[in-house]
C-alpha atoms as a PDB file:
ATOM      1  CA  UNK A   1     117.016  72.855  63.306  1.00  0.00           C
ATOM      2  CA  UNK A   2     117.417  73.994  67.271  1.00  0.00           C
ATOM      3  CA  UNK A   3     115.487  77.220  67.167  1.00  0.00           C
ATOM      4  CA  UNK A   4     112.705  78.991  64.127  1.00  0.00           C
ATOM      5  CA  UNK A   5     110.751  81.795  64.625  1.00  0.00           C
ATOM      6  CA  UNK A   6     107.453  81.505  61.767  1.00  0.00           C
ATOM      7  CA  UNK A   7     107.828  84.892  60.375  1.00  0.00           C
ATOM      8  CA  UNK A   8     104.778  84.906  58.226  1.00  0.00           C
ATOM      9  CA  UNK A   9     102.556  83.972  61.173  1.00  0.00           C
ATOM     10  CA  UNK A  10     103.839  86.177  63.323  1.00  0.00           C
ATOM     11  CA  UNK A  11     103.049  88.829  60.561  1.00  0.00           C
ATOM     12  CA  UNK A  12      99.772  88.005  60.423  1.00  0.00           C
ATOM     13  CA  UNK A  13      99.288  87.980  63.978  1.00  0.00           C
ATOM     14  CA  UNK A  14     100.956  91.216  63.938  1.00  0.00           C
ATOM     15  CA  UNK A  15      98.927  93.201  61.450  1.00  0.00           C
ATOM     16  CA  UNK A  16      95.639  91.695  62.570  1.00  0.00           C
ATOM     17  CA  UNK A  17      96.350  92.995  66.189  1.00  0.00           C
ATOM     18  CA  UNK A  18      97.461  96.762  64.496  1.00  0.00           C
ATOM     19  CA  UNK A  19      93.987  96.224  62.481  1.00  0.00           C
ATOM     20  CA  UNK A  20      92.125  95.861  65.874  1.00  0.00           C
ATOM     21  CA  UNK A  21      93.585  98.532  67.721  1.00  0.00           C
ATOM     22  CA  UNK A  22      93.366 100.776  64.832  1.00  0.00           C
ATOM     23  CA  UNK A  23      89.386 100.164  64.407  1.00  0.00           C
ATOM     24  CA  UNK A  24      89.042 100.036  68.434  1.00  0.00           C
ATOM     25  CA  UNK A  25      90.465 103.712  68.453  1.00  0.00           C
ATOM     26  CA  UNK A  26      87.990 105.013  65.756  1.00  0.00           C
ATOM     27  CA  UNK A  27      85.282 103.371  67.263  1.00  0.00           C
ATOM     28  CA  UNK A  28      86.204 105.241  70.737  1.00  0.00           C
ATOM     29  CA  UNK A  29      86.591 108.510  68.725  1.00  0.00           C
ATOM     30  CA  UNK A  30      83.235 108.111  67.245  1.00  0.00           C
ATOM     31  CA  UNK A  31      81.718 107.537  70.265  1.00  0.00           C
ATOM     32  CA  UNK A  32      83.047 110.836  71.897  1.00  0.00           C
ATOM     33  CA  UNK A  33      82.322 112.900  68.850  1.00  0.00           C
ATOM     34  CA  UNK A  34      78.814 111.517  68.929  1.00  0.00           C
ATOM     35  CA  UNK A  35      78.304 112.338  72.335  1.00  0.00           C
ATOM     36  CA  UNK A  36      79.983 115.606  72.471  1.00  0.00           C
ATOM     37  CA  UNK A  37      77.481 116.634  69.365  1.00  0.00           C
ATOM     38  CA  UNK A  38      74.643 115.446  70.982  1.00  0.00           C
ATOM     39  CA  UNK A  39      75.355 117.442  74.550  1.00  0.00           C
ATOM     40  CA  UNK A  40      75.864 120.648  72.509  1.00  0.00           C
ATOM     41  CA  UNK A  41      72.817 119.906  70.257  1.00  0.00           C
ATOM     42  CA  UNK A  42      70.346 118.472  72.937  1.00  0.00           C
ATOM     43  CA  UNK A  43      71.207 120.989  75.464  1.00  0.00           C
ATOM     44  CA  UNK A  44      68.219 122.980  76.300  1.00  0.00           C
ATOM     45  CA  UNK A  45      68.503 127.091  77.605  1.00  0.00           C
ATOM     46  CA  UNK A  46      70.732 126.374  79.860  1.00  0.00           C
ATOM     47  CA  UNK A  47      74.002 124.956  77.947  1.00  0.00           C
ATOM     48  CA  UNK A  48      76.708 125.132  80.370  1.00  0.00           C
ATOM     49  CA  UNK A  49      76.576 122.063  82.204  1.00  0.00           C
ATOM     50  CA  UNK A  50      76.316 120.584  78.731  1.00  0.00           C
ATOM     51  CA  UNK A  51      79.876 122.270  77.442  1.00  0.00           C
ATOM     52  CA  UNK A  52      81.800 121.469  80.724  1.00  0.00           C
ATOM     53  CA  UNK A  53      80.827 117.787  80.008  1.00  0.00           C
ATOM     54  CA  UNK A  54      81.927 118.083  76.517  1.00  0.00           C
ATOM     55  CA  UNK A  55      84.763 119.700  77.840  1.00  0.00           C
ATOM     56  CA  UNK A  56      85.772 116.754  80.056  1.00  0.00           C
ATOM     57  CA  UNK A  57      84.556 114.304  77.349  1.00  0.00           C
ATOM     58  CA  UNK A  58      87.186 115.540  75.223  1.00  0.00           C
ATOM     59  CA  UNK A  59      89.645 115.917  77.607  1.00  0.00           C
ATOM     60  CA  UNK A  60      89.957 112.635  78.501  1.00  0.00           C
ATOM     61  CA  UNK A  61      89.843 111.235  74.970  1.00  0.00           C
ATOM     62  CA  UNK A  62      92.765 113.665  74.128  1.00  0.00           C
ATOM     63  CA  UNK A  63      94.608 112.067  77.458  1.00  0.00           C
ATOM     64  CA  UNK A  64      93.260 108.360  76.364  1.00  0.00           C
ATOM     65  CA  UNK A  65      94.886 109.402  72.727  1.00  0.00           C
ATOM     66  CA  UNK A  66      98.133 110.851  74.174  1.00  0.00           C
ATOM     67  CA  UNK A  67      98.619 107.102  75.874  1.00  0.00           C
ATOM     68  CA  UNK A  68      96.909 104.868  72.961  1.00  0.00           C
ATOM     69  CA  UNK A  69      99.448 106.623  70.143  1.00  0.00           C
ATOM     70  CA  UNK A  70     102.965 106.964  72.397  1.00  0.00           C
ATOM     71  CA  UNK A  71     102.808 103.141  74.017  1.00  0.00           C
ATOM     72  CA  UNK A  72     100.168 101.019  72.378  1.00  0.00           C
ATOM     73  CA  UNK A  73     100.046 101.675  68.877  1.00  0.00           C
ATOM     74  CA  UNK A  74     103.335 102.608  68.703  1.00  0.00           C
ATOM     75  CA  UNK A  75     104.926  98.827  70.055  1.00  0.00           C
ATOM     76  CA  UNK A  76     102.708  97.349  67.773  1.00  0.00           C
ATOM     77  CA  UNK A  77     103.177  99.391  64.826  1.00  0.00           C
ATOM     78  CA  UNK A  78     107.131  98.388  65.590  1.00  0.00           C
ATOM     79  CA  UNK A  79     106.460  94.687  65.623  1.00  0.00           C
ATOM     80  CA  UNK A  80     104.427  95.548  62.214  1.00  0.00           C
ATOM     81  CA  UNK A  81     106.649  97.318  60.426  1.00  0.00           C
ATOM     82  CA  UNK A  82     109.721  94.454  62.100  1.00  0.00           C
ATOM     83  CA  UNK A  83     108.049  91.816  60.201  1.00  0.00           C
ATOM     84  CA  UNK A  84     106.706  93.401  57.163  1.00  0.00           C
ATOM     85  CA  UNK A  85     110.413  93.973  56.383  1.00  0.00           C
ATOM     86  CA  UNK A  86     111.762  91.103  56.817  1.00  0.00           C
ATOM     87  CA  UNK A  87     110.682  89.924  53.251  1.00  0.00           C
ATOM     88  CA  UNK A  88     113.201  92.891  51.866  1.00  0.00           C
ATOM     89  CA  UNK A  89     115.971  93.307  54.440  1.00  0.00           C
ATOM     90  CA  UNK A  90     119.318  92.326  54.813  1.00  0.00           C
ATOM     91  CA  UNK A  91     119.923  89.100  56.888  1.00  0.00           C
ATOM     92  CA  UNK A  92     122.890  88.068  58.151  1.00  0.00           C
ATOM     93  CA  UNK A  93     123.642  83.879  58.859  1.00  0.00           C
ATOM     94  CA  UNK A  94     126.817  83.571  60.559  1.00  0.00           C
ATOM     95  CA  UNK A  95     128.860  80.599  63.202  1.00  0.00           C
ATOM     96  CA  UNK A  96     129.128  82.206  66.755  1.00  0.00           C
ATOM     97  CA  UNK A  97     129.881  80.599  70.092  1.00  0.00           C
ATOM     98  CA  UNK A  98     127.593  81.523  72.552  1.00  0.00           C
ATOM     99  CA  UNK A  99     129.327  83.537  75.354  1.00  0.00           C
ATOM    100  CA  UNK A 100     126.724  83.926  78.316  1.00  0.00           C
ATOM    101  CA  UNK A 101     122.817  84.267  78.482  1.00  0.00           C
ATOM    102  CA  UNK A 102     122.053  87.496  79.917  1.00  0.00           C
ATOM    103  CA  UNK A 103     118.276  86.917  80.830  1.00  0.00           C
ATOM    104  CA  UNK A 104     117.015  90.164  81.804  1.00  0.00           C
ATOM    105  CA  UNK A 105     114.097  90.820  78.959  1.00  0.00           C
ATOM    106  CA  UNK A 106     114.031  93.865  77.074  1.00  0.00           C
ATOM    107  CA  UNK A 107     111.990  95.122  74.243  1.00  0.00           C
ATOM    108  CA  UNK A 108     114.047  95.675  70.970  1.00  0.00           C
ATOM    109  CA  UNK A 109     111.484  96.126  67.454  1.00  0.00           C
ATOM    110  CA  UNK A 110     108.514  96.357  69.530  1.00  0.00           C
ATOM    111  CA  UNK A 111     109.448  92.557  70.592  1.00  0.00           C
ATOM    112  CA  UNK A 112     110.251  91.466  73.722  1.00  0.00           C
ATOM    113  CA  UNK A 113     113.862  89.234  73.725  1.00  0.00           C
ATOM    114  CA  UNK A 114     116.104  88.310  75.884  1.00  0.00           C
ATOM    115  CA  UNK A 115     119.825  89.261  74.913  1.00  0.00           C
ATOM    116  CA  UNK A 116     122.633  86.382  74.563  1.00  0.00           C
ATOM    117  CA  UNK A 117     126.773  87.387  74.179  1.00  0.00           C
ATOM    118  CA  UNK A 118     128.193  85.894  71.672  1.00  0.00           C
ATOM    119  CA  UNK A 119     131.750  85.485  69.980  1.00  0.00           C
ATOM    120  CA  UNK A 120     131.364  85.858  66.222  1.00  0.00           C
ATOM    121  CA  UNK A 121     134.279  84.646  64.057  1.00  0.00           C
ATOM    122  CA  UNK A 122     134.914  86.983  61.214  1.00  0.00           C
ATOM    123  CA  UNK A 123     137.753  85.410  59.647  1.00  0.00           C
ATOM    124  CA  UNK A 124     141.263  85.784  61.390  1.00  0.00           C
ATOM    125  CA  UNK A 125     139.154  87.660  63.813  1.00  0.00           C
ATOM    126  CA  UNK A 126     136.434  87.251  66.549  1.00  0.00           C
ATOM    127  CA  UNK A 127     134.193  89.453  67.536  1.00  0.00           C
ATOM    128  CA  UNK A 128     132.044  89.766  70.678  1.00  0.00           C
ATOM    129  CA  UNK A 129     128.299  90.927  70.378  1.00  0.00           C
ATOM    130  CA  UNK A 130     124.807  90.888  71.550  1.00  0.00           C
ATOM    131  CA  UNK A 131     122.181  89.423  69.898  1.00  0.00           C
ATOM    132  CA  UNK A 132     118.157  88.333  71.009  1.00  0.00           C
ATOM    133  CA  UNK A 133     115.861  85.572  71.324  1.00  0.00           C
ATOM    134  CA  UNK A 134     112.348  85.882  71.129  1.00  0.00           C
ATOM    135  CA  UNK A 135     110.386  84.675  74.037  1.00  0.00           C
ATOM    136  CA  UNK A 136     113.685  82.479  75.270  1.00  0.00           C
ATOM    137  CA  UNK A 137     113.072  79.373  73.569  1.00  0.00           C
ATOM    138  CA  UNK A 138     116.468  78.950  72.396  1.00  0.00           C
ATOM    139  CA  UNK A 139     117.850  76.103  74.942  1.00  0.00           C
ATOM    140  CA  UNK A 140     121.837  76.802  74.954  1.00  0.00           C
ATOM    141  CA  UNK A 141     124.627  76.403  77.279  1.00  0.00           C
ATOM    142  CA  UNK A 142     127.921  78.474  77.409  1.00  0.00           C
ATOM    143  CA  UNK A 143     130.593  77.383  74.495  1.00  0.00           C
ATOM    144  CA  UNK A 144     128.202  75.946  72.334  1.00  0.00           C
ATOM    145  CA  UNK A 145     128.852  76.618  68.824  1.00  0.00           C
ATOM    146  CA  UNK A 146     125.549  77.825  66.371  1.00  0.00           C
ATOM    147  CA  UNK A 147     124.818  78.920  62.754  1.00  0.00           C
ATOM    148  CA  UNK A 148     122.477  81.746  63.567  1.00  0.00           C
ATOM    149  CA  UNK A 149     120.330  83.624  61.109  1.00  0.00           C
ATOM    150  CA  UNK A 150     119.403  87.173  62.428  1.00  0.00           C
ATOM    151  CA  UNK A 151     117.694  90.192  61.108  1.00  0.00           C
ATOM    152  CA  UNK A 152     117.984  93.191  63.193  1.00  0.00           C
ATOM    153  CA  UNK A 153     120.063  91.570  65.841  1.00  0.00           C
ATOM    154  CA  UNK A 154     117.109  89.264  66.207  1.00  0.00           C
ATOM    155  CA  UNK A 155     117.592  85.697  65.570  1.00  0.00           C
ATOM    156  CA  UNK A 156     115.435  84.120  63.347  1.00  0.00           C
ATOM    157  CA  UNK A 157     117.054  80.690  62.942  1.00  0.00           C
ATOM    158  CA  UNK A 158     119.688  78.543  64.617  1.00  0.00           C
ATOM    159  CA  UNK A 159     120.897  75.198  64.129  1.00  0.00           C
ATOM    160  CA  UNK A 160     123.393  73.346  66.664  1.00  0.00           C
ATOM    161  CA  UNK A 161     126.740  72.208  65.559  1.00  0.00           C
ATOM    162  CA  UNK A 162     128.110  69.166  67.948  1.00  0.00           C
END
C-alpha cells in the first residue's frame, strides 16, 4: 500500500471539531443574550446608553454570526458531511497513469488537496482527469502507473504497480 487516508479517524476528528464549534457558538450567543438582558433590565432612569450598547452588542454578534455560519461552520460541516458519507457512497477503484502533479492547493469537500492529472484507461479508451490528494503525501513521479480508490474525486487509497 503507497498511500491510505484513515477515514474513520478522520471522522471522528471531524465531528468532534463540528461538536466544538457548534457548543463554542451557543456559548457566545448566551453570553450576548445574557448581557443584552441584563443592560435593558439593570438600566436605571436613564436607559439609553444602556440600549445603544445592546444595540452594538447585538450588532456585532449578528456580524460575528454572518462570518462563523458562511466560512467556519460551513468548511467543517463539508468535511463532516464528506466523511459521514463515505460509509454509503459510491467509490470508484480504477488503474491510471499519473500525468503531472499540479501542486497549487485548493479546497474541494471542505478538504484541502492538491490536484494530480491523470490518464485513466477505460477499456479501448483513455481518459484524462483530475483527481486530489489530501495533504500531498502521495510520493509519485510522472508515468507511474497506480490502482487508486477515490470517492468524490478524492483519493482514498493507492497502491504502486512496478
Amino acid at each position: 500500500m503507497l498511500y491510505s487516508v484513515d477515514v474513520n479517524d478522520e471522522y471522528k476528528k471531524s465531528k468532534s471539531k463540528l461538536l466544538r464549534c457548534s457548543l463554542l457558538f451557543a456559548g457566545i450567543l448566551a453570553i450576548t443574550l445574557t448581557a443584552d438582558t441584563l443592560l435593558i433590565i439593570l438600566s436605571k432612569e436613564n436607559y439609553i446608553p444602556s440600549l445603544i450598547i445592546a444595540i452594538v452588542i447585538t450588532s456585532l454578534f449578528g456580524w460575528f454570526a454572518i462570518f462563523f455560519f458562511s466560512s467556519l461552520y460551513g468548511d467543517m460541516n463539508k468535511r463532516y458531511r464528506y466523511f459521514k458519507g463515505y460509509e454509503s457512497g459510491e467509490k470508484s477503484t480504477e488503474e491510471v497513469q499519473v500525468l503531472t502533479k499540479i501542486g497549487d492547493m485548493c479546497r474541494i469537500n471542505g478538504l484541502y488537496a492538491y490536484p494530480i492529472r491523470v490518464k485513466s484507461f477505460d477499456g479501448l479508451t483513455s481518459v484524462d482527469k483530475v483527481i486530489y490528494v489530501l495533504n500531498n503525501s502521495l510520493d509519485v513521479k510522472e508515468d507511474d502507473r497506480l490502482t487508486i480508490t477515490t470517492y468524490q474525486r478524492i483519493i482514498i487509497e493507492a497502491e504502486s504497480h512496478l
